[in-house]
C-alpha atoms as a PDB file:
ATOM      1  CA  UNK A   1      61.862  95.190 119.221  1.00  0.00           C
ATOM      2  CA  UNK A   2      59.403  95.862 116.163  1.00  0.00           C
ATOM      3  CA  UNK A   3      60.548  94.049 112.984  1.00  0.00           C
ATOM      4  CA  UNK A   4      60.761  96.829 110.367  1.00  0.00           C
ATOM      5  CA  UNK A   5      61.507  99.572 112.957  1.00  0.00           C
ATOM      6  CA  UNK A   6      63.966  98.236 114.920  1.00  0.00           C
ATOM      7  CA  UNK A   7      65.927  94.593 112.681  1.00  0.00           C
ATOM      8  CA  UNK A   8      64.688  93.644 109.447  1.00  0.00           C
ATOM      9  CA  UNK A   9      65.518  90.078 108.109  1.00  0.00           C
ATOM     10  CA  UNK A  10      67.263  90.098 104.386  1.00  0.00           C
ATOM     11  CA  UNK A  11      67.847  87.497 101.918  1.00  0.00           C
ATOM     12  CA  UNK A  12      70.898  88.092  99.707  1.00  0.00           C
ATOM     13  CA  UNK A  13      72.107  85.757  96.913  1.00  0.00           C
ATOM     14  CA  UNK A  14      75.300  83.977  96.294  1.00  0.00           C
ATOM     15  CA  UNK A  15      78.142  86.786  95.697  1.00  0.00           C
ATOM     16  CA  UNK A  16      76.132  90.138  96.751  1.00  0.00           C
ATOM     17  CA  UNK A  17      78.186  92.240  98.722  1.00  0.00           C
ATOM     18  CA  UNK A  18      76.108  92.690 101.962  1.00  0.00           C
ATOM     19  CA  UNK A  19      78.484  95.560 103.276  1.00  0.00           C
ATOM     20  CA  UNK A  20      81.139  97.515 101.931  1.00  0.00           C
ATOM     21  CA  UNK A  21      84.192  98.198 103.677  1.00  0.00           C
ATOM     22  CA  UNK A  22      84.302 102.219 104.218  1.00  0.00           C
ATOM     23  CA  UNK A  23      80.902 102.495 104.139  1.00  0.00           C
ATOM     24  CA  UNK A  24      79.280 103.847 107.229  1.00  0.00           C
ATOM     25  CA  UNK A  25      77.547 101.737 109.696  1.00  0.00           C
ATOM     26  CA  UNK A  26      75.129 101.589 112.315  1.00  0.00           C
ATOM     27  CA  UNK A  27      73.571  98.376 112.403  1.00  0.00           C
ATOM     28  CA  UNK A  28      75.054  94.790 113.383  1.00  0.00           C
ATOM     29  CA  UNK A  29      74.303  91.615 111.596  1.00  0.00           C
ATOM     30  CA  UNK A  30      72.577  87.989 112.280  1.00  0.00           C
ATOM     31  CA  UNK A  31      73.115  85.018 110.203  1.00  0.00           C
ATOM     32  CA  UNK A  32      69.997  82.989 110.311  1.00  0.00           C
ATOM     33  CA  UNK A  33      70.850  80.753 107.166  1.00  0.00           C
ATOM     34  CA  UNK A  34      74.081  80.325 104.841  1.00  0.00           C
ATOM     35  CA  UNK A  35      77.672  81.379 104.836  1.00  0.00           C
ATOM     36  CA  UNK A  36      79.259  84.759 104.015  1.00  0.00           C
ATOM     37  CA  UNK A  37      82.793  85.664 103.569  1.00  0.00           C
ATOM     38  CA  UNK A  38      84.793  88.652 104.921  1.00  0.00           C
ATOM     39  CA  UNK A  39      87.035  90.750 102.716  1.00  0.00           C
ATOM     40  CA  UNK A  40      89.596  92.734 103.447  1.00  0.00           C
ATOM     41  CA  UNK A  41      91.553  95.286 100.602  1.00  0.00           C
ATOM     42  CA  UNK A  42      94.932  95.227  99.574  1.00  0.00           C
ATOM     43  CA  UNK A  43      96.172  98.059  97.382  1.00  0.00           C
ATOM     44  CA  UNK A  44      98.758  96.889  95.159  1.00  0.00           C
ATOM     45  CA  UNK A  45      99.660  99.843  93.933  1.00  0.00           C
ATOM     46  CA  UNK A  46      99.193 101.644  90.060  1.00  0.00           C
ATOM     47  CA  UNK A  47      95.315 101.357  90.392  1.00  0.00           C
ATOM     48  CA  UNK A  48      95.619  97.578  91.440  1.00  0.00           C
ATOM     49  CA  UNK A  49      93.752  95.813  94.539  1.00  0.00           C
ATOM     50  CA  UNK A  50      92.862  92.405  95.851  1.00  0.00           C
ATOM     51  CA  UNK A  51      90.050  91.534  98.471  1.00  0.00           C
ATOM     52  CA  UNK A  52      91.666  88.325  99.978  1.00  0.00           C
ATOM     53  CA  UNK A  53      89.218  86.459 102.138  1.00  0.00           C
ATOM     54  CA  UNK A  54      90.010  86.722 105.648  1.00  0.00           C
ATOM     55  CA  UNK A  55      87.741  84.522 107.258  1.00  0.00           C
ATOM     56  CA  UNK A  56      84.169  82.785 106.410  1.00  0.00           C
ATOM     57  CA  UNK A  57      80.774  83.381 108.645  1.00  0.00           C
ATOM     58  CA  UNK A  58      78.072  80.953 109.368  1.00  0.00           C
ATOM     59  CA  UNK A  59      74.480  80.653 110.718  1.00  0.00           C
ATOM     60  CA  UNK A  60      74.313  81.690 114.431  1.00  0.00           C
ATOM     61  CA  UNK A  61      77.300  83.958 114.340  1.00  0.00           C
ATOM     62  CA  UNK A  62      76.626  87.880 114.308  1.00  0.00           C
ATOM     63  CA  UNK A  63      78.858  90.546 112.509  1.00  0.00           C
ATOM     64  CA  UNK A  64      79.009  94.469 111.839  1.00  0.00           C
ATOM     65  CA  UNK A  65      79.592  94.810 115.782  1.00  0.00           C
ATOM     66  CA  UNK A  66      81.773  97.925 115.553  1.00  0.00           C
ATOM     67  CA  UNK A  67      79.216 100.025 114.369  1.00  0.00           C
ATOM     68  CA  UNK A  68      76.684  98.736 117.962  1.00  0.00           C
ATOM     69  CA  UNK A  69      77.347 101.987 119.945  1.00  0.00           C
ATOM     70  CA  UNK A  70      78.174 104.718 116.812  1.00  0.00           C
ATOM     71  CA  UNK A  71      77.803 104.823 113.500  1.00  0.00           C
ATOM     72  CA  UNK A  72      81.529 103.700 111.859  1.00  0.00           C
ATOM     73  CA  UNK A  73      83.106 102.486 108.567  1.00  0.00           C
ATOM     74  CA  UNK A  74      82.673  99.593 108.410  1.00  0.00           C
ATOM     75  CA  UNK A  75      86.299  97.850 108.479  1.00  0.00           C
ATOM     76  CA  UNK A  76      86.115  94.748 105.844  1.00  0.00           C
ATOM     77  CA  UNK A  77      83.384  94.114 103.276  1.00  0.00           C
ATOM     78  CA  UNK A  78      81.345  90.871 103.824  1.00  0.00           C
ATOM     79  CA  UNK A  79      79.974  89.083 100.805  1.00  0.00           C
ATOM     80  CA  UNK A  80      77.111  85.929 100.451  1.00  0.00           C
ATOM     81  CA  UNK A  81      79.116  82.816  99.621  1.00  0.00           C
ATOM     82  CA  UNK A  82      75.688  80.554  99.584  1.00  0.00           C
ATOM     83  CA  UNK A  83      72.284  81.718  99.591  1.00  0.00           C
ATOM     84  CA  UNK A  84      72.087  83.600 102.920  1.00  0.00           C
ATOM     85  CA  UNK A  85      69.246  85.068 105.108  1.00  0.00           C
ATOM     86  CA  UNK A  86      70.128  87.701 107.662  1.00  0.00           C
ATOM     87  CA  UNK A  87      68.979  89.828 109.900  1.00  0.00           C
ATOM     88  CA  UNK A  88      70.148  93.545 110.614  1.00  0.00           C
ATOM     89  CA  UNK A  89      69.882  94.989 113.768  1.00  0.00           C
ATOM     90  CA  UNK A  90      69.982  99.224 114.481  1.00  0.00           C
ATOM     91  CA  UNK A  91      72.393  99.607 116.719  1.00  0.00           C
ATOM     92  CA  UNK A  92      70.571 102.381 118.520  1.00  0.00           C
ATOM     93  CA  UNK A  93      67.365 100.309 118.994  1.00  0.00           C
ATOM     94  CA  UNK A  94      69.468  97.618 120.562  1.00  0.00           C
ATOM     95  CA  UNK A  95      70.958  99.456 122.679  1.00  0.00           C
ATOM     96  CA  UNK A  96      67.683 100.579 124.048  1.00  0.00           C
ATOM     97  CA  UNK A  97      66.329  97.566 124.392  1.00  0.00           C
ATOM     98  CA  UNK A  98      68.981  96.005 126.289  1.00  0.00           C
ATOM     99  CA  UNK A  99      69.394  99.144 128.804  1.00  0.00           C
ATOM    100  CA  UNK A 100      65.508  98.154 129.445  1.00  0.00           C
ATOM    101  CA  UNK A 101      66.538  94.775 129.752  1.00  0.00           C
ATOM    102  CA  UNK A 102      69.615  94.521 131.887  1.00  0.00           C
ATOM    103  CA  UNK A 103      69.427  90.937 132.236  1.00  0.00           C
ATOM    104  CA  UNK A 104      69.393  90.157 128.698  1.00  0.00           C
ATOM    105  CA  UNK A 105      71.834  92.896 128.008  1.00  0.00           C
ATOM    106  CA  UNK A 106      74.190  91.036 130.447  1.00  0.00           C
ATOM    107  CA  UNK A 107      73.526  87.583 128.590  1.00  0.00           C
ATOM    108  CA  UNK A 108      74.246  89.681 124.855  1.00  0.00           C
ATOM    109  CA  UNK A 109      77.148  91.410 126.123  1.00  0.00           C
ATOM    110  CA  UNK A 110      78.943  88.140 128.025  1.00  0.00           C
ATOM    111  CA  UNK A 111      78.145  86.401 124.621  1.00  0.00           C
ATOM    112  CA  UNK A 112      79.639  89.356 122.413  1.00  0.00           C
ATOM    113  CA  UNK A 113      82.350  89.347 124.611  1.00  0.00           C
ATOM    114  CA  UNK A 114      82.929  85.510 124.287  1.00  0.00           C
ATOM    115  CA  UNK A 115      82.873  85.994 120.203  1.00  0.00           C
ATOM    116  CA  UNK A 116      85.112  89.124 120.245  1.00  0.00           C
ATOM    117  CA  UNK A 117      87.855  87.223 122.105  1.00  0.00           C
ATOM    118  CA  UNK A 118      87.637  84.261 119.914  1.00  0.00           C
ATOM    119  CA  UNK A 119      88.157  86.524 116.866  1.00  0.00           C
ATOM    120  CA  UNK A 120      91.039  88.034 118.597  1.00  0.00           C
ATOM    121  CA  UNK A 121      92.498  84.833 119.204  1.00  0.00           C
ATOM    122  CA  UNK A 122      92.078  83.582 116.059  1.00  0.00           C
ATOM    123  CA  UNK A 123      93.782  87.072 114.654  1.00  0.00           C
ATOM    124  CA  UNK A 124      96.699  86.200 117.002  1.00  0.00           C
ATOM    125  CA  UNK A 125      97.245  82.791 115.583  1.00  0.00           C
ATOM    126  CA  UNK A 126      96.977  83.857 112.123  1.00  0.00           C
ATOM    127  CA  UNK A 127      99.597  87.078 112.745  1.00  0.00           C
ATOM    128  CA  UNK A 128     101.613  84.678 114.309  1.00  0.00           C
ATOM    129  CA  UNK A 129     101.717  82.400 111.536  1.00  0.00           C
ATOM    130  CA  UNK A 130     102.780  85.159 108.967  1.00  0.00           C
ATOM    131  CA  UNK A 131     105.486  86.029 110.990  1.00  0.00           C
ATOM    132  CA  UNK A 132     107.150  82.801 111.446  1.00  0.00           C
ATOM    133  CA  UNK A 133     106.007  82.154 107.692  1.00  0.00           C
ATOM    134  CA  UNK A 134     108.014  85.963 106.781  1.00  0.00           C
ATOM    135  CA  UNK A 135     110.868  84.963 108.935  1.00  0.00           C
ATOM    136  CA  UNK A 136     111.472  81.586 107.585  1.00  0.00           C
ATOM    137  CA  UNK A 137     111.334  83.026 104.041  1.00  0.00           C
ATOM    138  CA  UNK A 138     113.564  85.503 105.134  1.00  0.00           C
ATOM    139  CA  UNK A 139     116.206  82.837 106.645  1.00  0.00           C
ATOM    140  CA  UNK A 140     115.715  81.078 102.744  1.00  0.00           C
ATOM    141  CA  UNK A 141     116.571  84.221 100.859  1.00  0.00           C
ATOM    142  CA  UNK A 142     120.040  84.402 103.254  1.00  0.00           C
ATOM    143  CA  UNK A 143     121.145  81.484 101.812  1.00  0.00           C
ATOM    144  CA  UNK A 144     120.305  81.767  98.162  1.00  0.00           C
END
């Protein structure tokens, strides 16, 4: 894989929005140095939003995966926290790549796997904390 043609490596600065949730994708993402953080959007209503954090990235972790096989929107924004160096990866040249290269493919895809069902896991916990965290609040307002 050519740099340039195929991945390009990126610094960004502390808060620069490296993507944009909605935006269309077709490229995944390496974190070589730093820490990013990645937004969601709540609409409040009358014109009103917030971008809570929902979860902070480190070196070694990769992001943007959705968009490997198609180009998507891209489902949360991600933003630089520190001073950050990435790399971004075209989906389609990956792809390639790893078709030539089943053995490596395997070894990407295991490892993809491993991170998606640690994210998933983590989404569980967190769900599963809002609910008891709702229902409890719930049980408080009965009472008052």
């Amino acid at each position: 894989m050519i740099e340039g043609e195929s991945w390009s490596r990126r610094q960004y600065h502390v808060n620069t929005i490296i993507v944009n949730e909605g935006d269309l994708g077709d490229s995944l993402f390496f974190i070589e140095e730093g820490e990013l953080r990645v937004m969601g959007r709540v609409d409040l209503g009358e014109n009103k939003h917030i971008q809570p954090g929902m979860g902070d990235l480190k070196a070694g972790v990769i992001f943007g995966e959705s968009c490997l096989h198609e180009s998507l929107p891209r489902i949360a924004s991600v933003m630089a926290i520190t001073e950050a160096q990435v790399l971004e990866i075209k989906g389609k040249q990956l792809i390639d790549y790893l078709d030539s290269n089943p053995e490596q493919g395997y070894v990407f895809y295991k490892a993809l796997f491993e991170i998606l069902i640690g994210r998933l896991n983590r989404s569980n916990h967190t769900v599963e904390s809002l609910m008891a965290w709702g229902l409890k609040m719930h049980e408080l307002d009965r009472y008052l």
